[in-house]
N, C-alpha and C. Protein backbone atom coordinates (compact mmCIF):
# COMPACT_ATOMS: atom_id res chain seq x y z
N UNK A 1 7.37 -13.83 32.50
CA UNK A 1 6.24 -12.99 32.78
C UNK A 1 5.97 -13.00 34.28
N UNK A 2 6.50 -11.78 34.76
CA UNK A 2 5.39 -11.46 36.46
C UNK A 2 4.60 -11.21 36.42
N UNK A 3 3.69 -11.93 37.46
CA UNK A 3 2.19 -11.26 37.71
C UNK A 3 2.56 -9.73 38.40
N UNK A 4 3.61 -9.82 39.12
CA UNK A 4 3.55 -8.46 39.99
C UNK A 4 4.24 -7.38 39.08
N UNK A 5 4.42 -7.22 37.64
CA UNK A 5 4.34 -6.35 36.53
C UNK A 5 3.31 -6.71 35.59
N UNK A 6 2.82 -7.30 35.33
CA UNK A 6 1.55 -7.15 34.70
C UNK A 6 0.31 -7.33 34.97
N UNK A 7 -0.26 -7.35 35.90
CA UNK A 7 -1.30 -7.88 36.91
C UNK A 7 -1.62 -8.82 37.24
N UNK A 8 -3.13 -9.28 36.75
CA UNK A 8 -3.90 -10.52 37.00
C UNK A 8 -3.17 -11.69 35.48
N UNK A 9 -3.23 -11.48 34.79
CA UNK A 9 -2.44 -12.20 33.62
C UNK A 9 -1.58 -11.73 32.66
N UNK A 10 -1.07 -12.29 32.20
CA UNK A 10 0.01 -11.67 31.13
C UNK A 10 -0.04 -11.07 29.90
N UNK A 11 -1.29 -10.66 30.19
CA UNK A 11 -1.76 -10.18 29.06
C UNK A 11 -1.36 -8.81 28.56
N UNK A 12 -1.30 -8.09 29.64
CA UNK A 12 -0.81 -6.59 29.54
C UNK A 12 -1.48 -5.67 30.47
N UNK A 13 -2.45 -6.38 31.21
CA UNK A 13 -3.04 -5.59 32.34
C UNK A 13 -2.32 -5.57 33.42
N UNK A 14 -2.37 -4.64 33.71
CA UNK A 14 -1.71 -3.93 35.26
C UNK A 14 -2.32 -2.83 35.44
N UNK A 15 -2.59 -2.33 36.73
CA UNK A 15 -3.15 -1.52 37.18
C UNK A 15 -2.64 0.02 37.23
N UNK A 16 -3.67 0.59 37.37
CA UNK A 16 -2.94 2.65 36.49
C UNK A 16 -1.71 2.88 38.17
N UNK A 17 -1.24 3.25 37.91
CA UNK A 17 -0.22 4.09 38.99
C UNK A 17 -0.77 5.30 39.46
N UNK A 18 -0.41 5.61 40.37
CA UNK A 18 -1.06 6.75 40.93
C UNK A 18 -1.25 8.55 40.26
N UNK A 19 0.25 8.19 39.49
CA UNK A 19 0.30 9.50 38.80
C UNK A 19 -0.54 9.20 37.21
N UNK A 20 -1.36 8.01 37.11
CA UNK A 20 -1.88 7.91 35.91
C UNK A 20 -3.29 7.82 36.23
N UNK A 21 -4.14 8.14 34.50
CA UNK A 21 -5.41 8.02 34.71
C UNK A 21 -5.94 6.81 34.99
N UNK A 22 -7.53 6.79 35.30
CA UNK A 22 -7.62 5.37 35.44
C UNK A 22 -8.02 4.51 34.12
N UNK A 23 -8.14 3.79 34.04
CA UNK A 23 -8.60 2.67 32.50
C UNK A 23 -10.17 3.41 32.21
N UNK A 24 -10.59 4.27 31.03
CA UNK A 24 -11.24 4.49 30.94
C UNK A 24 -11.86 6.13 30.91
N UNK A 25 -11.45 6.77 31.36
CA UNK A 25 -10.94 7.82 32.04
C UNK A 25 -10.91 8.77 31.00
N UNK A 26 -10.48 9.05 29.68
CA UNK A 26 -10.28 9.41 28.88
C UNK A 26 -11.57 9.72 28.06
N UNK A 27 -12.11 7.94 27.77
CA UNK A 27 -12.82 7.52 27.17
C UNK A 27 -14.15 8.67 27.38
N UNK A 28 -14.47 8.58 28.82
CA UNK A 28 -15.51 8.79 29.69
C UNK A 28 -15.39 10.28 29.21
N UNK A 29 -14.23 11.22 29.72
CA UNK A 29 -14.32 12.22 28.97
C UNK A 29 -14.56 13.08 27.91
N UNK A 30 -14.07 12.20 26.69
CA UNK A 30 -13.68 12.73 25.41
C UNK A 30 -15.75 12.23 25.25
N UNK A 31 -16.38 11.19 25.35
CA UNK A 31 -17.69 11.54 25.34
C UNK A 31 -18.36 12.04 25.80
N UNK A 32 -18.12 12.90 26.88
CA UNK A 32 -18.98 13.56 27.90
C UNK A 32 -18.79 15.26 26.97
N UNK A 33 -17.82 15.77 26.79
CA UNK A 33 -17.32 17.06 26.09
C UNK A 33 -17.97 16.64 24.73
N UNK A 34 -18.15 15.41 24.11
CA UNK A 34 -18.62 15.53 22.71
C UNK A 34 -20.16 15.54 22.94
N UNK A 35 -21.05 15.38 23.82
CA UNK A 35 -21.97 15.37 24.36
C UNK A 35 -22.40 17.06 24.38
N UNK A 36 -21.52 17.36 24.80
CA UNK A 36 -21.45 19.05 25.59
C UNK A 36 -22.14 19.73 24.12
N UNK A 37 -21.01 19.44 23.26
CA UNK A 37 -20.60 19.81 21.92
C UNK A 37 -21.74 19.80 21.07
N UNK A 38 -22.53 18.43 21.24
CA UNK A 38 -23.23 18.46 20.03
C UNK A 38 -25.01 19.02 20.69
N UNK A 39 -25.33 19.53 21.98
CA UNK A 39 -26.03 19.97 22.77
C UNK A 39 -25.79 21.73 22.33
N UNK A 40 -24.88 22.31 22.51
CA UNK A 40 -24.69 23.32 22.27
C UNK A 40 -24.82 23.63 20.60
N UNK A 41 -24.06 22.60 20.01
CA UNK A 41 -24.18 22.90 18.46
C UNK A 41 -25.66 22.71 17.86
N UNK A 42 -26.52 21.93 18.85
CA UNK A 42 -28.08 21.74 18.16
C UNK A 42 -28.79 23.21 18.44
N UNK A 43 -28.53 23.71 19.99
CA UNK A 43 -29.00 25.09 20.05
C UNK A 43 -29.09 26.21 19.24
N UNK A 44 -27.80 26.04 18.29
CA UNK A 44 -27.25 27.13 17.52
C UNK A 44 -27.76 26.78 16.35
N UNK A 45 -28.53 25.59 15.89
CA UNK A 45 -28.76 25.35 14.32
C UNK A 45 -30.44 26.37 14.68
N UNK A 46 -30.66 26.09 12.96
CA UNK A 46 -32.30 26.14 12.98
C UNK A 46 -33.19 25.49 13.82
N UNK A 47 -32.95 24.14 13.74
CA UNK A 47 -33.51 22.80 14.00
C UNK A 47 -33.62 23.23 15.57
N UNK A 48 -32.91 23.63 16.55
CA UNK A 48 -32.66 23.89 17.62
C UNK A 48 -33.81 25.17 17.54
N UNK A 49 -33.79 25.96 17.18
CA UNK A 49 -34.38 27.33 17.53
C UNK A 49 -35.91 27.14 16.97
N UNK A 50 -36.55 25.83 16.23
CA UNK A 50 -37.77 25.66 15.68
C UNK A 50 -38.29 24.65 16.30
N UNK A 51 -37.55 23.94 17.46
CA UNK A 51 -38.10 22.90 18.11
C UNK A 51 -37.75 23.26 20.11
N UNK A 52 -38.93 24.35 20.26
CA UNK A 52 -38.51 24.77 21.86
C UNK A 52 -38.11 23.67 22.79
N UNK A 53 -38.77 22.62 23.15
CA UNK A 53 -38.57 21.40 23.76
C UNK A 53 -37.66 20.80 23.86
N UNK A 54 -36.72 20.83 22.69
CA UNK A 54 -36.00 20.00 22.33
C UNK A 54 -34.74 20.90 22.65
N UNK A 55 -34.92 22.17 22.12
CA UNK A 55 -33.69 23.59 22.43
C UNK A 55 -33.89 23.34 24.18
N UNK A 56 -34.57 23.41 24.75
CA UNK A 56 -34.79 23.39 26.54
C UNK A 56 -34.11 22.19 26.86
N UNK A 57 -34.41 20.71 26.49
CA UNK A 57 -33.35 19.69 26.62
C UNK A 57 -32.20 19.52 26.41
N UNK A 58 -31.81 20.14 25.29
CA UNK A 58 -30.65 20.33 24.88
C UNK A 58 -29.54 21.77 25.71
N UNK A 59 -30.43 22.49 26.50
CA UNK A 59 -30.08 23.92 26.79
C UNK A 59 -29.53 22.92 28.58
N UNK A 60 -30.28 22.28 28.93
CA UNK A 60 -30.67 21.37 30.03
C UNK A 60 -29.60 20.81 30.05
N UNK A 61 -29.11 19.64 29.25
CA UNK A 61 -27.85 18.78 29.15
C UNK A 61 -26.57 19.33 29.11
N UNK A 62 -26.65 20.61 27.59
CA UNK A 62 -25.31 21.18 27.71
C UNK A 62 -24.91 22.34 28.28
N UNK A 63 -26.20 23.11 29.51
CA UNK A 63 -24.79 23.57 30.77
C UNK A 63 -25.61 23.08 31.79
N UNK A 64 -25.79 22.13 32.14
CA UNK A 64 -26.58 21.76 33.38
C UNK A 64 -25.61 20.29 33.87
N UNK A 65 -26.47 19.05 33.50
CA UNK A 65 -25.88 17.69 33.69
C UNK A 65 -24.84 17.53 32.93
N UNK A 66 -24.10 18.05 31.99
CA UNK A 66 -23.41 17.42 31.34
C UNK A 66 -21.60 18.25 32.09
N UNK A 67 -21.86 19.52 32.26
CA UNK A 67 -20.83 19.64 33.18
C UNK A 67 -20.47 19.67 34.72
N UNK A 68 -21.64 19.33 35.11
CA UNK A 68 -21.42 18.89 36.47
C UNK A 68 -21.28 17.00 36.75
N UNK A 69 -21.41 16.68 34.94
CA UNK A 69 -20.90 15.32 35.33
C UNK A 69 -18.93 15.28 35.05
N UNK A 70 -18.85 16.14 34.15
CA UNK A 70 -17.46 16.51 33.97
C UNK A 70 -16.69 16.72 34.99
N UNK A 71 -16.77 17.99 35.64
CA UNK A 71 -16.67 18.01 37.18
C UNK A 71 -16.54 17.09 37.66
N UNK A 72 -17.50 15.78 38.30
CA UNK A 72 -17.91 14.75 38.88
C UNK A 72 -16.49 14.17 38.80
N UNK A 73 -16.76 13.80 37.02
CA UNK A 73 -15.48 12.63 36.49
C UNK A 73 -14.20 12.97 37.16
N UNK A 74 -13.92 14.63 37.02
CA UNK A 74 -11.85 14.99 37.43
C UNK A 74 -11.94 14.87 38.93
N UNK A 75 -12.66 15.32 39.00
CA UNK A 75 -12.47 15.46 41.00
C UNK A 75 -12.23 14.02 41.58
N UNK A 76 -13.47 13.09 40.90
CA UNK A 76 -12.69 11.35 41.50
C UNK A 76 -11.44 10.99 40.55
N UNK A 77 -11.11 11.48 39.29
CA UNK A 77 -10.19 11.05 39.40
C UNK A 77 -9.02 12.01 40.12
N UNK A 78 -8.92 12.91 40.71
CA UNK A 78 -7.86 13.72 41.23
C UNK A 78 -7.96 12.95 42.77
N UNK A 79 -9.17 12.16 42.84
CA UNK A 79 -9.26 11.69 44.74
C UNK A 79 -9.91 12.66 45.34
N UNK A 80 -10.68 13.65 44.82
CA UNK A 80 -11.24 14.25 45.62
C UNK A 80 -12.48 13.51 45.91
N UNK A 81 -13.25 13.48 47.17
CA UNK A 81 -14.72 13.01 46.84
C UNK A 81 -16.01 13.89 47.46
């Protein structure tokens, strides 16, 4: 076992390569879009259209903060900053 192929211990950690995502990365995504998802899908129920406040928060999260955190996420990981 090398440390300088598997990182800090032998466990299986090593660090992402440049052409890879980073640890997490995915994760961060696939909840941020299911976020999106279930913001937009509350708008479209009843429940959404009988509770204004809640349709405005929800209208708020899923095209406001929730894709300009998306955005946020690819651009650092592409290295942009």
């Amino acid at each position: 076992m090398n440390t300088k192929d598997y990182g800090q211990h032998a466990s299986g950690y090593r660090k992402p390569e440049a052409t890879e995502p980073s640890q997490g990365f995915m994760s961060r995504l696939v909840f941020w879009i299911l976020v999106c998802a279930a913001c937009v899908c509350w708008m479209l129920t009843h429940m959404g259209c009988a509770h204004p406040i809640g349709n405005g928060l929800a209208a708020l999260m899923g095209f406001g903060f929730v894709p300009l955190r998306l955005i946020a996420l690819v651009l650092s990981e592409a290295g942009i900053e």
